[in-house]
Protein backbone atom coordinates (compact mmCIF):
# COMPACT_ATOMS: atom_id res chain seq x y z
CA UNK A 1 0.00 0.00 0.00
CA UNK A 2 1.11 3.09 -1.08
CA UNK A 3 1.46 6.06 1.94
CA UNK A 4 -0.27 9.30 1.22
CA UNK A 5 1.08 12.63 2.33
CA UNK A 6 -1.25 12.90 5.11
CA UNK A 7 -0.13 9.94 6.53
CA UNK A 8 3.18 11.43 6.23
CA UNK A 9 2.64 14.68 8.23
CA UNK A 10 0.40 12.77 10.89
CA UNK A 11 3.46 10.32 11.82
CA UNK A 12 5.52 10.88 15.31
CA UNK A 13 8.95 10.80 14.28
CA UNK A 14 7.98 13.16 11.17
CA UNK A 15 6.62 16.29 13.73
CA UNK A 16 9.59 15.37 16.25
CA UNK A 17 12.14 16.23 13.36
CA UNK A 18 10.07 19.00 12.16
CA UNK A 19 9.88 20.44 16.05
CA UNK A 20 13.66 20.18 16.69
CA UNK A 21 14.73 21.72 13.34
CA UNK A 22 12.34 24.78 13.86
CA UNK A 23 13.54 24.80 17.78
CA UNK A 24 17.18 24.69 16.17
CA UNK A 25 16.75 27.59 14.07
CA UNK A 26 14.94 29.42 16.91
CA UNK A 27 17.89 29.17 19.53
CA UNK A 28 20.80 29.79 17.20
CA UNK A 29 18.95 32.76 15.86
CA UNK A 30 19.36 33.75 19.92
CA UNK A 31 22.36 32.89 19.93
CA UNK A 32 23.67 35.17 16.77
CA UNK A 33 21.63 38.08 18.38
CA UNK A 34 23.29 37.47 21.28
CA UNK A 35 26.59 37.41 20.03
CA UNK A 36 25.50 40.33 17.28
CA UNK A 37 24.53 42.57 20.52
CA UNK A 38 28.17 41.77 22.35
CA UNK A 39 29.65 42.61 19.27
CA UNK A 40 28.03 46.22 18.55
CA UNK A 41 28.82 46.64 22.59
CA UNK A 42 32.50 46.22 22.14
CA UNK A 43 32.40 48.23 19.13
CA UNK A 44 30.98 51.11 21.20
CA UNK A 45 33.23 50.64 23.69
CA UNK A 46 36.22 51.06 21.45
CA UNK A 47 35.02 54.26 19.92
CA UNK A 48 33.96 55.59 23.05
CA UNK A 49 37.88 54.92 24.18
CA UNK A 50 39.66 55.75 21.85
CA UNK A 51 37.86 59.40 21.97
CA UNK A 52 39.27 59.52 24.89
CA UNK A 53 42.70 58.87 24.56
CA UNK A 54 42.29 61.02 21.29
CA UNK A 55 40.85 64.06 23.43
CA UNK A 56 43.99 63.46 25.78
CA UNK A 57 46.51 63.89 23.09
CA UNK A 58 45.05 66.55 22.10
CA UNK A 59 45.89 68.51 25.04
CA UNK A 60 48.81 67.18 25.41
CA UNK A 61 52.22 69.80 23.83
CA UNK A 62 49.42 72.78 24.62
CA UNK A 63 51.50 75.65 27.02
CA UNK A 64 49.39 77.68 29.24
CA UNK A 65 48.70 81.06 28.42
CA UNK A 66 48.66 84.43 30.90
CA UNK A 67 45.53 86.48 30.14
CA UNK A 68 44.55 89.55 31.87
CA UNK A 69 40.34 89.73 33.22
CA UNK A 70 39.60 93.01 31.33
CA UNK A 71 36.21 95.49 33.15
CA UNK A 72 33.80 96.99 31.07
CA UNK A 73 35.67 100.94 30.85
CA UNK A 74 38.97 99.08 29.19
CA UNK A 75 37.29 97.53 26.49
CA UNK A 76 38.09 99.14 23.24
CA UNK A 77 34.34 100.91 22.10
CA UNK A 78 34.15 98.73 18.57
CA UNK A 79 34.54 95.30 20.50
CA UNK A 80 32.20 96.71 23.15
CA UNK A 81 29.51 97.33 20.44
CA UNK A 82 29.78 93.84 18.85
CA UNK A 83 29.57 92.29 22.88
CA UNK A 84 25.98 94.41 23.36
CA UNK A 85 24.72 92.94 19.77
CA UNK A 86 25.50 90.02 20.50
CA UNK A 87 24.95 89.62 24.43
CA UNK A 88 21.21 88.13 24.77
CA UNK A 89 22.32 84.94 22.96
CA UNK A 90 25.40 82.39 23.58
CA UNK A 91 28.36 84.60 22.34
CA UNK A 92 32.35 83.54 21.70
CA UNK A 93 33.55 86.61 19.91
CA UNK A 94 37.49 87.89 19.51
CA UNK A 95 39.09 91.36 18.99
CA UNK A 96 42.54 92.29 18.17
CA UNK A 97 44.31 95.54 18.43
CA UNK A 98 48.03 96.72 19.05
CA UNK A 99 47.36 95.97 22.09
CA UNK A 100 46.53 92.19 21.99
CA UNK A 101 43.97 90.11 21.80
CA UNK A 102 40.33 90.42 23.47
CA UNK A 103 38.81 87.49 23.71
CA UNK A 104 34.66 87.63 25.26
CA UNK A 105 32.59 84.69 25.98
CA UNK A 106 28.79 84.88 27.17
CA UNK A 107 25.97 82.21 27.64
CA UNK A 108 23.17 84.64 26.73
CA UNK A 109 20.13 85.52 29.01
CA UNK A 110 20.14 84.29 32.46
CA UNK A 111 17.12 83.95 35.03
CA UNK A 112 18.47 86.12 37.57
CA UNK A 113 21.70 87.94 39.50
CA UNK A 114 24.30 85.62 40.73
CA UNK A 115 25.72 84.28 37.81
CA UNK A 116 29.93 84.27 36.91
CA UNK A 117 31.69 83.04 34.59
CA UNK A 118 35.62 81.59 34.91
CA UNK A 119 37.75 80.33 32.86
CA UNK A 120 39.09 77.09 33.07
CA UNK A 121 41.87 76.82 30.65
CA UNK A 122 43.36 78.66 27.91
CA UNK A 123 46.21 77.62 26.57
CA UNK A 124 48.24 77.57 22.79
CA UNK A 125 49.84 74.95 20.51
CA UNK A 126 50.85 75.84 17.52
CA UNK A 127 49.09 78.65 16.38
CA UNK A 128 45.56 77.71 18.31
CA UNK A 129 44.43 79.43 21.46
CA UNK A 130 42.06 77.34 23.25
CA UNK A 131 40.10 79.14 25.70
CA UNK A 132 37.48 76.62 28.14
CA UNK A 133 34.99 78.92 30.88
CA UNK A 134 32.71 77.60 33.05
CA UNK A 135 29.38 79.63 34.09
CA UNK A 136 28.83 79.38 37.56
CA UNK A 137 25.48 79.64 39.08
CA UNK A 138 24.52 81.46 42.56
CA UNK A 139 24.84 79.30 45.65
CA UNK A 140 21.56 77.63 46.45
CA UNK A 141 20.86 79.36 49.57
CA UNK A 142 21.89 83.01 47.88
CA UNK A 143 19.05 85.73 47.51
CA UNK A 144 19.06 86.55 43.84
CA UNK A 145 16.83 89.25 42.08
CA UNK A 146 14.72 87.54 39.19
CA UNK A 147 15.31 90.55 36.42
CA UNK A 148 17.63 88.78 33.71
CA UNK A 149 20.93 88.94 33.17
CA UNK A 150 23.62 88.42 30.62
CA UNK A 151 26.65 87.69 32.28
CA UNK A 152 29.57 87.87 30.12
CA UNK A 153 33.52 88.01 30.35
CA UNK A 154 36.28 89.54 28.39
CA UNK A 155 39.73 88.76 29.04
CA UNK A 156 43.09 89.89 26.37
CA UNK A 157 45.81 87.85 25.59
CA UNK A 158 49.84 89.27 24.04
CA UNK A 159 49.36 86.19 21.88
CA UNK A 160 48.25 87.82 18.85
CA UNK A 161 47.27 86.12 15.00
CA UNK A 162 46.28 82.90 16.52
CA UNK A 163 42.90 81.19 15.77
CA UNK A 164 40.60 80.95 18.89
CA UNK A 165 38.88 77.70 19.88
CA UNK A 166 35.98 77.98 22.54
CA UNK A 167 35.86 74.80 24.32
């Protein structure tokens, strides 16, 4: 007697083998996500540390530069006019005259009195002057006036025809 089809499917062993060949493919498809997600981990962590070793170097061979904190009466009336266009928004600007070089940095409007700003590095290599502030809130227990504010900084460097980088 010949065997049909049906009597094919309907036959223990036959739905065993089918069951453990679709289980099969189900766990090593796991297993390849699984090793597809360690993968793409380690590949993040690489980039993300070698950024950092990059960022390292970078600052590495830089010399640290003397600047002066210059008030509002000393700086020369054309820079002070760009510094009041520009003062409501985030603002790296330079100026150079005889005299040296200006250098202002603002983080536009601010919600009330209290706020500074200091710088954290500036330094040279080459002929790049890299200049890194902070802005520094009031303390949390310090009575502050609400009216805005636009703090802002200038300070003036001897180091003159170098490109500025705001960090």
């Amino acid at each position: 007697m010949q065997e049909s089809s049906y009597d094919n499917i309907r036959r223990p062993g036959h739905i065993f083998y089918t069951y453990m060949k679709v289980s099969h493919i189900r766990e090593s498809g796991d297993i390849e996500m699984k090793q597809a997600g360690f993968l793409l981990a380690a590949l993040i962590l690489a980039v993300v540390l070698s950024g950092c070793s990059v960022k390292q170097r970078q600052k590495e061979g830089r010399t640290s530069v003397e600047y002066t904190m210059v008030d509002e009466d000393s700086i020369p009336e054309g820079f002070l006019s760009m510094i009041e266009e520009e003062q409501g928004s985030l603002m790296c600007l330079t100026w150079q005259d005889e005299s040296g070089l200006y250098i202002a940095r603002g983080y536009g409007e601010q919600p009330g009195e209290g706020y500074s700003i200091e710088v954290t590095e500036c330094s040279a290599r080459d002929e790049i002057l890299y200049i890194h502030t902070s802005l520094i809130g009031p303390e949390k227990d310090e009575k502050t006036d609400n009216t805005p504010t636009w703090p802002y900084i200038v300070i003036k460097v001897q180091e003159k025809d170098k490109n500025v980088i705001f960090e």
